[in-house]
Every structure is written in structure tokens, then in C-alpha cells.
Protein backbone atom coordinates (compact mmCIF):
# COMPACT_ATOMS: atom_id res chain seq x y z
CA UNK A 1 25.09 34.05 -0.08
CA UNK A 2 23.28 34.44 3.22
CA UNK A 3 20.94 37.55 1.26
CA UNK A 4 20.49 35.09 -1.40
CA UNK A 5 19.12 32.15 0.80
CA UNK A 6 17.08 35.12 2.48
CA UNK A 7 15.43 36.32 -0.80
CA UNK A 8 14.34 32.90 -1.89
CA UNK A 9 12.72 31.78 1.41
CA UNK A 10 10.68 35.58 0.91
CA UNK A 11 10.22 34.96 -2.75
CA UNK A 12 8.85 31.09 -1.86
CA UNK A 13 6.21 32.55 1.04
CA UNK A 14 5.44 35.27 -1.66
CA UNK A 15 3.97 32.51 -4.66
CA UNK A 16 2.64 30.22 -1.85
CA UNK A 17 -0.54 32.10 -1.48
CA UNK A 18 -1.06 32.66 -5.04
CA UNK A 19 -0.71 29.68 -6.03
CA UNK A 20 -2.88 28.42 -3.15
CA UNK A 21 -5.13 30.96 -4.33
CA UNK A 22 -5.34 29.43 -8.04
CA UNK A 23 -5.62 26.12 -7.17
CA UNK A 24 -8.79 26.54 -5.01
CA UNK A 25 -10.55 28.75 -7.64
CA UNK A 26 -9.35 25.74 -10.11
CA UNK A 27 -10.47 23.06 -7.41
CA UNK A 28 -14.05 24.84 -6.94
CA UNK A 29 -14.09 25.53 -11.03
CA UNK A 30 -14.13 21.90 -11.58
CA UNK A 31 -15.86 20.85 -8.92
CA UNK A 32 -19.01 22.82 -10.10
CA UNK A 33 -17.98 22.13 -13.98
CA UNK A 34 -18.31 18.18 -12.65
CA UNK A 35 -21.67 18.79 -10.97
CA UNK A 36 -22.98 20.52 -13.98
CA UNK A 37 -22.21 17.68 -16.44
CA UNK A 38 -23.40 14.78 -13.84
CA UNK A 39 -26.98 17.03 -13.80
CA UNK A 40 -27.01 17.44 -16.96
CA UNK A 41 -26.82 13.59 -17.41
CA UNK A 42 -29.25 12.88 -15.25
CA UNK A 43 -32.00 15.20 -16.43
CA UNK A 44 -30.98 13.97 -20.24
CA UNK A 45 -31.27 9.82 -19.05
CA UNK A 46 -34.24 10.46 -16.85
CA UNK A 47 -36.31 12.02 -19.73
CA UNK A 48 -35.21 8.65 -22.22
CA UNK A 49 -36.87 6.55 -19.42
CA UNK A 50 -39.90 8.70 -19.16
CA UNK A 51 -39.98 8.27 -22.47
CA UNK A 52 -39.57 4.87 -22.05
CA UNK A 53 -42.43 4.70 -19.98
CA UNK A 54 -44.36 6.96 -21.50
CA UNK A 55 -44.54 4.44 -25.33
CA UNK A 56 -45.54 1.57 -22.69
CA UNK A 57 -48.38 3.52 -21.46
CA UNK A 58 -49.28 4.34 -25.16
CA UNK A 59 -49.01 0.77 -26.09
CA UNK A 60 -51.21 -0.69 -23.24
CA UNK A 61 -53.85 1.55 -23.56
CA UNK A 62 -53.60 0.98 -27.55
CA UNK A 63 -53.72 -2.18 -26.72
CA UNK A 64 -56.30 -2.24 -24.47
CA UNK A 65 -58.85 0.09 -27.20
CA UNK A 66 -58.55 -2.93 -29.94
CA UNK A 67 -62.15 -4.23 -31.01
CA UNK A 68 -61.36 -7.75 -30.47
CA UNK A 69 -60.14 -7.14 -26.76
CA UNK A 70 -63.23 -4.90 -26.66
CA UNK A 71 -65.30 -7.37 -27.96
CA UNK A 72 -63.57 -10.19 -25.72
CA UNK A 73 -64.41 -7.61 -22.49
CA UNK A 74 -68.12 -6.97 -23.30
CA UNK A 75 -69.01 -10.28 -23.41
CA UNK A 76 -70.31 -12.32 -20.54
CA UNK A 77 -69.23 -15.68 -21.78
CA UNK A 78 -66.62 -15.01 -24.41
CA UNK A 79 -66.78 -17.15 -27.92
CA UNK A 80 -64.08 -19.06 -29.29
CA UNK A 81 -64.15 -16.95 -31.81
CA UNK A 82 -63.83 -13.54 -29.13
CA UNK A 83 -60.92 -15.67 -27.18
CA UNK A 84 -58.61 -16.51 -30.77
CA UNK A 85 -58.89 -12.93 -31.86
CA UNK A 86 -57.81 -11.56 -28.89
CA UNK A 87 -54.88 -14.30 -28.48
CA UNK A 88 -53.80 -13.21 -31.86
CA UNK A 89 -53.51 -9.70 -30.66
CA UNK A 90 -51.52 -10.71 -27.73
CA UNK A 91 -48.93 -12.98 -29.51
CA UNK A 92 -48.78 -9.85 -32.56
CA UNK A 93 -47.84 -7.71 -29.07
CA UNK A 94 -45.18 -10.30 -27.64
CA UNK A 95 -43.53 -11.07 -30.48
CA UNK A 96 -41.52 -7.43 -29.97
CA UNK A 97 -37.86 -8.17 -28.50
CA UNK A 98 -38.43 -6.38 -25.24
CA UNK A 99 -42.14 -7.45 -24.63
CA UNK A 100 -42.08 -11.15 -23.22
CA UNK A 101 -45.69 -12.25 -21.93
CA UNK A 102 -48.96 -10.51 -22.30
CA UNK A 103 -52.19 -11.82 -20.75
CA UNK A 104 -56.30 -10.67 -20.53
CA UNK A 105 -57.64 -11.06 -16.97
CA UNK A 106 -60.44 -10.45 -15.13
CA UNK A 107 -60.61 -8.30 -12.10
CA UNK A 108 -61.00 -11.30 -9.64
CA UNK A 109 -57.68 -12.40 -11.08
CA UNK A 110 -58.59 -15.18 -13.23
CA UNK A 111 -56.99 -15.45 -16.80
CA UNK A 112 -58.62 -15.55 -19.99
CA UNK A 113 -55.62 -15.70 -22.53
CA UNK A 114 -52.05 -15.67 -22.77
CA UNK A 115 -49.31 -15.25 -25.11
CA UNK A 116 -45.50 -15.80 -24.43
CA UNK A 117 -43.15 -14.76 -27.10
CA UNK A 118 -45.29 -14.57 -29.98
CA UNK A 119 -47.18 -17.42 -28.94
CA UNK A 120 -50.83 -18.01 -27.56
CA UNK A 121 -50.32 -20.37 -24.72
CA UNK A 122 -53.17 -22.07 -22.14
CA UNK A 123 -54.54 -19.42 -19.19
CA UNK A 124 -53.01 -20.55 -15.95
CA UNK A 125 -55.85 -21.47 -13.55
CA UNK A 126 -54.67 -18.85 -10.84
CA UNK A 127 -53.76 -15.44 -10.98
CA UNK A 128 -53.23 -12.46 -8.88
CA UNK A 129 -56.07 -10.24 -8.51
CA UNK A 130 -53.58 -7.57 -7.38
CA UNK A 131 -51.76 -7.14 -10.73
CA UNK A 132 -54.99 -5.56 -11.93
CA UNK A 133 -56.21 -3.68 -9.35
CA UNK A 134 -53.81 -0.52 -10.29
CA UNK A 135 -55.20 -0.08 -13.88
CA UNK A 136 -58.94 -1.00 -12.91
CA UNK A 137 -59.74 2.97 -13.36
CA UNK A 138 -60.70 3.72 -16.95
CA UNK A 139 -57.52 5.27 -18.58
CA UNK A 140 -55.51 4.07 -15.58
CA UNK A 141 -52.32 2.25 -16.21
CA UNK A 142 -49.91 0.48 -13.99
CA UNK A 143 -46.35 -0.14 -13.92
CA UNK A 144 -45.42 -3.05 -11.57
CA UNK A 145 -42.34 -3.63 -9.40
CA UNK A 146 -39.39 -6.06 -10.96
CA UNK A 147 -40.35 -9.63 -11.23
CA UNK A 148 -39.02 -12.87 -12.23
CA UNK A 149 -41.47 -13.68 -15.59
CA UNK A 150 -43.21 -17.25 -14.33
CA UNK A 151 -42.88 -17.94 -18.30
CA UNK A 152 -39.62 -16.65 -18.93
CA UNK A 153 -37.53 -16.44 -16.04
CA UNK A 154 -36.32 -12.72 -17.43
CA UNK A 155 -36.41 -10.05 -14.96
CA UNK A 156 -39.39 -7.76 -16.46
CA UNK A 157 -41.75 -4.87 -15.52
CA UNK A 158 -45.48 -5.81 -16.11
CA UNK A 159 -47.71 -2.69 -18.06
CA UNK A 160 -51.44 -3.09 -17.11
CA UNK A 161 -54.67 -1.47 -18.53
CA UNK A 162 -58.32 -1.58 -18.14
CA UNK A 163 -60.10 -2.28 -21.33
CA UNK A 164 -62.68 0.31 -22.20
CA UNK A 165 -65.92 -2.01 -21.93
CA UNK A 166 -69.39 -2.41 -20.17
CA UNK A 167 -69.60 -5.49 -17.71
CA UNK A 168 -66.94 -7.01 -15.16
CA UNK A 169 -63.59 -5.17 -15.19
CA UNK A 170 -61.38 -6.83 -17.75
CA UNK A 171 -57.40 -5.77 -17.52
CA UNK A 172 -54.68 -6.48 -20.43
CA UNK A 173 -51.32 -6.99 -19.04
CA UNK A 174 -47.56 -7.03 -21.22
CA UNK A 175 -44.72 -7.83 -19.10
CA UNK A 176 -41.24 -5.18 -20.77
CA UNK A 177 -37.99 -6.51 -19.74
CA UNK A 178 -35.88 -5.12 -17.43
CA UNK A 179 -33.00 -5.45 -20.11
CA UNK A 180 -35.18 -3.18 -22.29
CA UNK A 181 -35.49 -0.38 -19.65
CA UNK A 182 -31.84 -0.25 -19.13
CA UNK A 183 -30.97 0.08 -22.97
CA UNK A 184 -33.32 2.67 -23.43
CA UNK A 185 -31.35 4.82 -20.74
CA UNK A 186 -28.64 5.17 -23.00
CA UNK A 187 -25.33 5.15 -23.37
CA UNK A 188 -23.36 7.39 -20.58
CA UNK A 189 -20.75 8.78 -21.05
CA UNK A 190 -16.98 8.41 -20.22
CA UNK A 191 -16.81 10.34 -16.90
CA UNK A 192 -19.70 8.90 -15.34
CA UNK A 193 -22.42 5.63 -14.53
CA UNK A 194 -26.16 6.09 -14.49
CA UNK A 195 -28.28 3.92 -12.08
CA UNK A 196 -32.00 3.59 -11.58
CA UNK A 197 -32.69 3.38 -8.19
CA UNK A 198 -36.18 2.88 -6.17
CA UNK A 199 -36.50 5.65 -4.27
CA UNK A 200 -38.34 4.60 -1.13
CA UNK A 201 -35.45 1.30 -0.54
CA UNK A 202 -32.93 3.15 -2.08
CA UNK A 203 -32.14 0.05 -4.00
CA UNK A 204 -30.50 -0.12 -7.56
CA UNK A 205 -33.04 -2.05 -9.83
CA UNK A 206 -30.62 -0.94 -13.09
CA UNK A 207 -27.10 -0.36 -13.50
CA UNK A 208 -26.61 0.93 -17.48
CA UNK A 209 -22.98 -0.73 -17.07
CA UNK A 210 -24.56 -4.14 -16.18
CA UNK A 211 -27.26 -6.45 -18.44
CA UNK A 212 -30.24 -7.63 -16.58
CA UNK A 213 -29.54 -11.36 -17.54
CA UNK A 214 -32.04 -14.42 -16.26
CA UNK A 215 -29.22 -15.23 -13.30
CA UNK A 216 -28.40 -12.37 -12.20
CA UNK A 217 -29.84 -10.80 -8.94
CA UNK A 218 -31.63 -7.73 -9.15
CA UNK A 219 -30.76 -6.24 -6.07
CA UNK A 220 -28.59 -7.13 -3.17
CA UNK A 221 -29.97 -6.96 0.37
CA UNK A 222 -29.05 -4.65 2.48
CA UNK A 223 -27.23 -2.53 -0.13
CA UNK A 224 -27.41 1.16 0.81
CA UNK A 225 -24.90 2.70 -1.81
CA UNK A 226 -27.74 4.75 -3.24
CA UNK A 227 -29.72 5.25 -0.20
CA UNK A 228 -28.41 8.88 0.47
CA UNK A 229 -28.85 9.71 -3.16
CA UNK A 230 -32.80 8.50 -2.96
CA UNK A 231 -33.30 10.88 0.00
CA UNK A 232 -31.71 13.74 -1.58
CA UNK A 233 -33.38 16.31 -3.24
CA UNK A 234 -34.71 16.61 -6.71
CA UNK A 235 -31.55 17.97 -9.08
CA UNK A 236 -29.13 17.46 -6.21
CA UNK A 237 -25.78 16.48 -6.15
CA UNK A 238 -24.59 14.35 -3.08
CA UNK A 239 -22.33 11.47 -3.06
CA UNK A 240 -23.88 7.77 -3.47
CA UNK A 241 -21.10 5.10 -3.18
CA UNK A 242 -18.11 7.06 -2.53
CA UNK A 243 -18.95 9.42 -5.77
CA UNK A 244 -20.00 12.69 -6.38
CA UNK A 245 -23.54 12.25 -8.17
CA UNK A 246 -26.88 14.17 -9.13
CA UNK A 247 -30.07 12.89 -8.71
CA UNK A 248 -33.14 13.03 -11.06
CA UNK A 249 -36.50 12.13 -9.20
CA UNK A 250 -39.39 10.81 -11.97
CA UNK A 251 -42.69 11.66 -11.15
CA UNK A 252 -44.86 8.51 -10.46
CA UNK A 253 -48.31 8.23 -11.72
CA UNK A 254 -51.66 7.02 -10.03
CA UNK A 255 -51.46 3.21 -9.47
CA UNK A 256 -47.50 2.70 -10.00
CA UNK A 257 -46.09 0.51 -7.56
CA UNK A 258 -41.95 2.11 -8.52
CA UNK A 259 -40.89 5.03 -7.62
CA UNK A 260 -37.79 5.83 -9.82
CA UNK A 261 -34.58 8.21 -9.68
CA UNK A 262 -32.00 8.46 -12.07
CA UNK A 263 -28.62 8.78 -10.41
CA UNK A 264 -26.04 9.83 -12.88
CA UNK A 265 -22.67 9.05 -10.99
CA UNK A 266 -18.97 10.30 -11.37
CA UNK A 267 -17.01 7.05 -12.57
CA UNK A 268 -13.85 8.69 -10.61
CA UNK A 269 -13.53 10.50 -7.20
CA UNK A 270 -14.22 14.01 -7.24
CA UNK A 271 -10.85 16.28 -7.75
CA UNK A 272 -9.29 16.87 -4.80
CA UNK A 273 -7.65 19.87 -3.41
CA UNK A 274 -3.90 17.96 -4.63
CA UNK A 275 -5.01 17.39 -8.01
CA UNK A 276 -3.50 20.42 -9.22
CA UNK A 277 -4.07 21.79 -12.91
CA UNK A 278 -0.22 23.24 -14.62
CA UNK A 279 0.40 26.30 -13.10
CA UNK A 280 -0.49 26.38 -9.78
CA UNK A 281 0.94 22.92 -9.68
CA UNK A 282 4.05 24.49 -10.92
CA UNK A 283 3.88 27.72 -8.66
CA UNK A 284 3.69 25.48 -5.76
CA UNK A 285 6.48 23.54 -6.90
CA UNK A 286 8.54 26.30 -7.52
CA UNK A 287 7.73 28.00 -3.97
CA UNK A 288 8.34 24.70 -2.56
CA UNK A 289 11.89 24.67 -4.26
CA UNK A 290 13.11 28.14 -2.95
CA UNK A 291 11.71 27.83 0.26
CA UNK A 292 13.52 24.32 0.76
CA UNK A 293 16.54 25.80 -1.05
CA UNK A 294 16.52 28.40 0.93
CA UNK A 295 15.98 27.05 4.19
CA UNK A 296 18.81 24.22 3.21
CA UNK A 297 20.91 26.96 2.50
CA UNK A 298 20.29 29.67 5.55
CA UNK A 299 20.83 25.81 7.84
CA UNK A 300 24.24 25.23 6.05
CA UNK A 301 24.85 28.70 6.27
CA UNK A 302 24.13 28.88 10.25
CA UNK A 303 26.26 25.88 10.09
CA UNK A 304 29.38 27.16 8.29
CA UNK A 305 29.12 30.60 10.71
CA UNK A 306 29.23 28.35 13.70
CA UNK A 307 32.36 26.35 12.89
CA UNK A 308 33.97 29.80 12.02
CA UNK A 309 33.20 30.88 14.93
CA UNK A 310 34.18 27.58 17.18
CA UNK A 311 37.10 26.99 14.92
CA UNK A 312 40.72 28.65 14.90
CA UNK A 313 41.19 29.84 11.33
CA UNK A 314 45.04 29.70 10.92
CA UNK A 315 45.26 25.82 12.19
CA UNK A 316 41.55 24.51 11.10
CA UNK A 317 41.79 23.71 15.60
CA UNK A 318 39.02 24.43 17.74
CA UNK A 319 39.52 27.86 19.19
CA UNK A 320 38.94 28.92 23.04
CA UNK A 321 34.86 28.88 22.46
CA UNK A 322 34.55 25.24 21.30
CA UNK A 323 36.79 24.18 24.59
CA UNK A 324 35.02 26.39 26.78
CA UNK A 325 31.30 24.98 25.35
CA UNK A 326 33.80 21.37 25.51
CA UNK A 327 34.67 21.90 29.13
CA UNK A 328 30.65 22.07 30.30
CA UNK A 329 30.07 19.23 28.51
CA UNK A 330 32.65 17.78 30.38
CA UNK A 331 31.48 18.65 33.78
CA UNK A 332 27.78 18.38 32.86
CA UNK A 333 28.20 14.55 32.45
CA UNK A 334 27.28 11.99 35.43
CA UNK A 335 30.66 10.90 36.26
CA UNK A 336 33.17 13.34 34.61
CA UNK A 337 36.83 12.30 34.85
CA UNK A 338 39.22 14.81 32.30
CA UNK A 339 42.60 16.08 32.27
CA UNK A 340 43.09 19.84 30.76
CA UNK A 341 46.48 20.27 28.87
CA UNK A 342 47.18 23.87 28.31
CA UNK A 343 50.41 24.37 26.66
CA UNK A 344 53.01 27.32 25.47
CA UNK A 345 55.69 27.36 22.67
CA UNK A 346 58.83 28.07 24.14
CA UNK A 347 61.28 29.87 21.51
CA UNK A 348 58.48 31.00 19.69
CA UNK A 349 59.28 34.98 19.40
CA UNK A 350 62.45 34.49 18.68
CA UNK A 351 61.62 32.09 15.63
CA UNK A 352 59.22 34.77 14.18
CA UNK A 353 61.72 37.05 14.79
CA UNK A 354 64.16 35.53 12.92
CA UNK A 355 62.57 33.84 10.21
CA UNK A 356 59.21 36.41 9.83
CA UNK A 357 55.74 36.44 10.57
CA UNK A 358 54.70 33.99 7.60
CA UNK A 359 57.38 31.78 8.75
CA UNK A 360 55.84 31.50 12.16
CA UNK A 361 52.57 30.83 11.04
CA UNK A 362 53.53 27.75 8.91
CA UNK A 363 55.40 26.71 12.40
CA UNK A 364 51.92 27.17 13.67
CA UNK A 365 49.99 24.84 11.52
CA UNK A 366 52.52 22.60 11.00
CA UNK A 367 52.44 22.06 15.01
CA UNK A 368 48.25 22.14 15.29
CA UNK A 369 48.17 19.60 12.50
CA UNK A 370 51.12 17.28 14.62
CA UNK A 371 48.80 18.44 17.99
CA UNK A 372 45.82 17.09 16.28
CA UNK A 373 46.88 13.84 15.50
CA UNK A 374 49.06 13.17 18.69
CA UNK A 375 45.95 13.58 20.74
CA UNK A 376 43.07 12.12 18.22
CA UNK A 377 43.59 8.99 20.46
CA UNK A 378 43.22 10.70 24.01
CA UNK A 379 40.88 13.80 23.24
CA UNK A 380 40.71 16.49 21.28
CA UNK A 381 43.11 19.58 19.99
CA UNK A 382 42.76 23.40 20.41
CA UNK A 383 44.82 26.40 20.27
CA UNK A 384 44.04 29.51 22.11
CA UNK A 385 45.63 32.02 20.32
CA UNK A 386 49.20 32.91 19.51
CA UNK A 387 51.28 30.39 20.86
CA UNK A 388 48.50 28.83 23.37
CA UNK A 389 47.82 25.47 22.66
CA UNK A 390 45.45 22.99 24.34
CA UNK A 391 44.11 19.17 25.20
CA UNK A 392 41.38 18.33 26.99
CA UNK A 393 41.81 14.41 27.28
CA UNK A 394 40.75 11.39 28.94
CA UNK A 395 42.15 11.84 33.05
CA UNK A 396 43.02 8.06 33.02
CA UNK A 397 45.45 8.97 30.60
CA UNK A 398 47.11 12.22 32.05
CA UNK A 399 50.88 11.59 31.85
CA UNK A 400 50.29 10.17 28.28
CA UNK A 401 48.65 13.10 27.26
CA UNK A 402 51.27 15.63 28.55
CA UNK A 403 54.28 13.89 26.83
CA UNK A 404 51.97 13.64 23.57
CA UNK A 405 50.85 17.08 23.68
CA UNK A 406 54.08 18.12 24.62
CA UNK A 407 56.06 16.35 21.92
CA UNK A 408 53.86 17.34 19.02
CA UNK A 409 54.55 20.99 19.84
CA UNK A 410 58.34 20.74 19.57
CA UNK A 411 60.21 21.34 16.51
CA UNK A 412 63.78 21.62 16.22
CA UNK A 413 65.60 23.21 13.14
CA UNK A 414 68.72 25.38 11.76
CA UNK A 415 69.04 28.00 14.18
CA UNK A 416 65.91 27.27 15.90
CA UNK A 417 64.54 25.07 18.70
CA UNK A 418 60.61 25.61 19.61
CA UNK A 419 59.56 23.61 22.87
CA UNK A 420 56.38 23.00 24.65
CA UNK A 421 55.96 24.31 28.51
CA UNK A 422 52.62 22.84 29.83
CA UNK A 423 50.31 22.95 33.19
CA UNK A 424 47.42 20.31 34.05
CA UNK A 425 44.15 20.67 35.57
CA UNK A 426 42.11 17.64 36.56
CA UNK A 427 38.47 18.05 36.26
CA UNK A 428 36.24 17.94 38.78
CA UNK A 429 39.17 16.50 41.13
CA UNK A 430 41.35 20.38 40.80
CA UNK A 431 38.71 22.49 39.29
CA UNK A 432 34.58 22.32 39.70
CA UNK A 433 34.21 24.76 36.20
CA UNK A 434 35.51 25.71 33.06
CA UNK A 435 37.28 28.81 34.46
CA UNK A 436 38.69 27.05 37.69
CA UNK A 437 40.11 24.30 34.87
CA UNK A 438 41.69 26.97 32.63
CA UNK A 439 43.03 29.37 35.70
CA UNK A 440 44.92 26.55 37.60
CA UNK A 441 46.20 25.03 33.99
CA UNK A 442 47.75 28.47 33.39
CA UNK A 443 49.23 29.12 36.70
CA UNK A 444 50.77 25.41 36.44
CA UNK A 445 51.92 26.46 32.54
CA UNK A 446 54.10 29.44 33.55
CA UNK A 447 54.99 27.91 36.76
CA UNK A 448 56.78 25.33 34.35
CA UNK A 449 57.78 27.70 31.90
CA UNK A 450 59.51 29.83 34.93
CA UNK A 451 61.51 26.28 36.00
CA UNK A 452 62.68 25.83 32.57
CA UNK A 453 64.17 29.56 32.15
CA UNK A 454 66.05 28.67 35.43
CA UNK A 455 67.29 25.76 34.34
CA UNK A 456 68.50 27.33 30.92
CA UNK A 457 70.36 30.21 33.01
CA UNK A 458 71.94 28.24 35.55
């Protein structure tokens, strides 16, 4: 058995590096299959929101080339006429799902018309010059930073562009919804998120998973989630909120007050070096089992050699080596106070003479086994070989452990009477080591034995 326990612990350290070797190919497989498919994602989402961006900039400056906003720019004190044509461009323009207010003002920031939601509404009296000051430029356009709608409450983007006409600067303005921005990224797919993030705060303005309603905040301060994903590289993949994700950087244009990336992020954590595919899972396993099974079995092994070797095979006692290692133990102890029994059958040749060899040996066990439990209560049981028997019990107890010892070894029978001669050694009082102990035990043994012989001849 011990050969077999042997082969499996070599067999177990034999699979352990290759399956260690499979599962890190397989770790660093998917790993770079996962960062593949997040890029991917991000370079498909980020070109829907260019895109995206890319209609609004078509619609403004569309918007911006019809005659009646032309006509409405040119002049110096616009007609009734100049102001309803335009208004009825503006409401045509806002009555589109994702386009909520549009408006005509002048550089110096004061409104000539409005519409809100297909609906020509009154100018307000002020205005912020700064909304047009990005798409002042002929051609320019500007995309804005998030904002509250003052006429909607939405959360919405405003689209600015100059209106191709002589005189004072005249900008048209639509404000997109958010909402609309973060449907046209698309869906995403199962494995994975997609944020929009401004680059320079490295705060999320979109999250595909969330809508953009009126109530709900934009942003939250102080969130840095994406913050390492903003800084990173363009077509990197880093880790933004405890996920592996790739980054997509859009290119801003002249006047844009956003900077945008497209962070397309892993919905679970990245695999781990544990999250083992089938067969190196199972080659692991299986190296794992013979190793343990053979280590368990080389221990019980060890085990089963060392009570064969500390235990007297014919009566299952301890044998001279356990009371030896016994007797240290004794004398190793702070305060040791023992009594050695050492003992001889007396009419033991003659029995085995008489009855045979097989015979004496079932006198022999029969005897250990009577030994073993005599003494259980004082100490413990061994035999030395042949007819040498032994207790090493408590010393409080000496006389009570002589006439035990003594009486479990006698037998009486049909032609037969077996008796016990015995010699004591007191430890540390009569003997400072095992040797000592055993020495004056025998001397005392055969000094008794001799006094019984006399006794029987005279």
C-alpha cells in the first residue's frame, strides 16, 4: 500500500503544473477575449453618438440656412411678418420628441423668438450672451454642457448656430434631451454597461441602464468611479468602478463646451485566476484528490508502522520501545512520582513444554489481556518479550499495583500452575533514568524469583 500512497502523491505533483499551466493560458485567453468585446463596444456606441451628434450639427446649421431665419437675421428691425415665419420654423423644429425648446438670439444675448414643444411662446427679456458665443463663427456650431431646460425642466443639451446673414450676429439655438442622447447609444449588450462620461471631471453625464428623467440628478458630486477611465488612454482598457472597461475618447469640435468618452464596462468582475474552465478545473481536482489521498494514506501508513513497531504483536501490549519512550516521559515531567512493575511467569517452560508452543501463546494473551485490564486503573500494560511482563503505574499506588499485576499473571489449571515473580523500581526516588528503572526492577525480579525456588525446595 505504502508504493501506492507513494505513486499518487508523484502522480498529483505531476498534473499540478499542467493544469496550472492550462488554467493561466485559459485565464489570460479570456481575459483578452473580454477586453476585445468591451473595445469593440465602445468603438461601436461611440460612433452611434457621433452620429448622434453629427444629425444635430446637420439640423442646426439646416436650420440656421432657412430663408425666413435668413430673412429674420438680415433685418435691422425685424417685421411681424419676419418674426411669425421664423416662430413657425422653430415650433415645426420642436415639435420632434427629443428636441424640447428652440430660440433666435442675438449675439448680445437678447431673444427674438421662442418655441417650446411645438409651440411659439413670448422671448424672455434676458438671456445669456454666452450660449451664443461658441457658434458666432460662420459654420460654427456648439454643443453645450447638461442643463436643466428653464421651459421644461428636462435635462437637455442645447445645439447652437450662427445664421448665415449680413448685420449683427444672429444665433439659432434647439435644446436635444439628454434622454435622447442616451437612447441613441444603444442597446448594450448582456456582459457589459456603457457610460458617457466628461472627460476633464470624469463625471458620468449618461448611464444607458438609467433614463434621464426631470428628478433625477445628473451627476453626483464627488463621484470618481470613472475618473481613472477619463485619464486613460484612447482604446484602453483599465478598470472604472471595480470593472474591467475600455475607453473610447470622441473628438470635440471648435466651440464645444463637453468633452465625451464612451466607457463600455464589464457588468461582472473580470475572471479570476479560480474561475476555472472544465478541465483544468478537473485536473486540479483530481491532483488535489491523489495528493490528499495520498498524503492521508502515507500519514495513516506512518501511523500503522509506528504502533507495529511500539506494540507487542502476540498480546496487542506495548512492547519494550513504547515503555522505554513511556519511562522519559515519566521522568521528563515536573514532579514525577511512578512505580515500575517488571514481572516473570513462573512455570512457564514447563507449561509450553507440556502442552506446546501454541498452547503457550494463548496462555500469553490470555494473561496480557487479564494484565491489561488489572492495571487500566493504575497505569498502563507491557510485555517485554517471552515471559517478561510489565507496569509502569502511579507510585502512590505501589503495593496495589504489585498484587494486581501479580494476580493477573497467574493462572492455575490441570497439571499446570503459572505464577507471577515481580521486582519494583520507584522513579526518580530508586532510579534517575529509564535504564537505572529497568536494571534495579530486574535485579529485584530474580531476587524474588530466587526466594520463591527456595521456598518450593525446602
Amino acid at each position: 500500500m505504502r508504493t501506492l500512497y507513494v505513486l499518487a502523491v508523484v502522480l498529483g505533483i505531476a498534473v499540478v503544473p499542467t493544469a496550472l499551466s492550462l488554467a493561466t493560458a485559459d485565464h489570460h485567453r479570456r481575459l483578452e477575449d473580454l477586453r476585445r468585446d468591451l473595445r469593440s463596444a465602445a468603438d461601436s456606441h461611440a460612433a452611434r453618438i457621433e452620429s448622434h451628434e453629427a444629425r444635430s450639427r446637420d439640423t442646426i446649421r439646416l436650420l440656421a440656412a432657412e430663408p425666413a431665419l435668413r430673412r429674420l437675421a438680415a433685418a435691422r428691425r425685424p417685421a411681424t411678418a419676419d418674426l411669425r415665419d421664423a416662430a413657425t420654423v422653430l415650433s415645426t423644429v420642436t415639435g420632434q420628441p427629443t428636441v424640447h425648446a428652440a430660440r433666435i438670439v442675438r449675439a448680445d444675448g437678447r431673444e427674438l423668438v421662442r418655441a417650446v414643444r411645438g409651440r411659439p411662446v413670448a422671448p424672455r427679456a434676458a438671456s445669456r450672451p454666452a450660449a451664443a458665443r461658441g457658434a458666432l463663427l460662420p459654420g460654427g456650431v456648439r454643443i453645450s454642457r447638461p442643463y436643466r431646460s428653464p421651459d421644461t425642466g428636462e435635462w437637455v443639451v442645447s445645439v447652437s448656430g450662427r445664421v448665415p446673414a449680413a448685420g449683427t450676429p444672429v444665433v439659432v439655438q434647439f435644446e436635444g434631451s439628454l434622454e435622447g442622447l442616451r437612447r441613441a447609444i444603444g442597446e448594450p449588450g448582456p456582459g457589459y454597461g456603457v457610460v458617457v462620461v466628461e472627460r476633464r471631471d470624469g463625471v458620468a453625464i449618461v448611464d444607458r441602464d438609467r433614463a434621464v428623467t426631470r428628478g433625477a440628478r445628473l451627476a453626483v458630486p464627488g463621484d470618481q468611479r470613472f475618473t481613472r477611465a477619463a485619464a486613460a488612454p484612447d482604446d484602453a482598457v483599465t478598470e472604472a468602478a471595480g470593472r474591467l472597461s475600455a475607453v473610447r475618447h470622441l473628438e470635440p469640435l471648435p466651440g464645444d463646451e463637453m468633452e465625451l468618452s464612451v466607457v463600455a464596462r464589464a457588468r461582472r468582475a473580470a475572471p479570476g485566476p479560480l474561475d476555472l474552465p472544465a478541465l483544468p478545473a478537473g485536473l486540479l481536482a483530481a491532483a488535489c484528490a491523489l495528493l490528499l489521498g495520498g498524503a492521508l494514506g502515507l500519514h495513516h501508513e506512518r501511523r500503522r508502522l509506528e504502533r507495529v513497531a511500539s506494540t507487542d504483536a502476540l498480546t496487542g501490549l506495548a512492547n519494550r520501545r513504547s515503555l522505554e519512550a513511556a519511562l522519559r516521559r515519566e521522568l521528563e515531567r515536573p514532579h514525577p512520582d511512578a512505580v515500575l512493575v517488571l514481572l516473570d511467569l513462573d512455570g512457564f517452560k514447563s507449561y509450553n513444554d507440556t502442552f506446546g508452543h501454541p498452547a503457550g501463546d494463548d496462555l500469553l494473551r490470555r494473561r496480557g489481556a487479564a494484565l491489561r485490564e488489572a492495571i487500566a486503573p493504575l497505569g498502563a500494560a507491557f510485555r517485554l518479550g517471552g515471559d517478561e511482563f510489565c507496569a509502569l503505574c502511579d507510585g502512590s499506588r505501589r503495593a496495589e499495583a504489585e498484587a494486581a499485576a501479580a494476580a493477573a499473571l497467574s493462572e492455575r489449571g490441570a497439571g499446570y500452575a503459572i505464577e507471577a515473580s515481580y521486582g519494583t523500581a520507584a522513579l526518580p526516588g530508586e532510579a534517575a533514568t529509564p535504564s537505572d528503572a529497568l536494571h534495579l526492577a530486574d535485579v529485584r525480579m530474580y531476587e524474588s524469583k530466587r526466594r520463591r525456588r527456595a521456598a518450593r525446595a525446602a
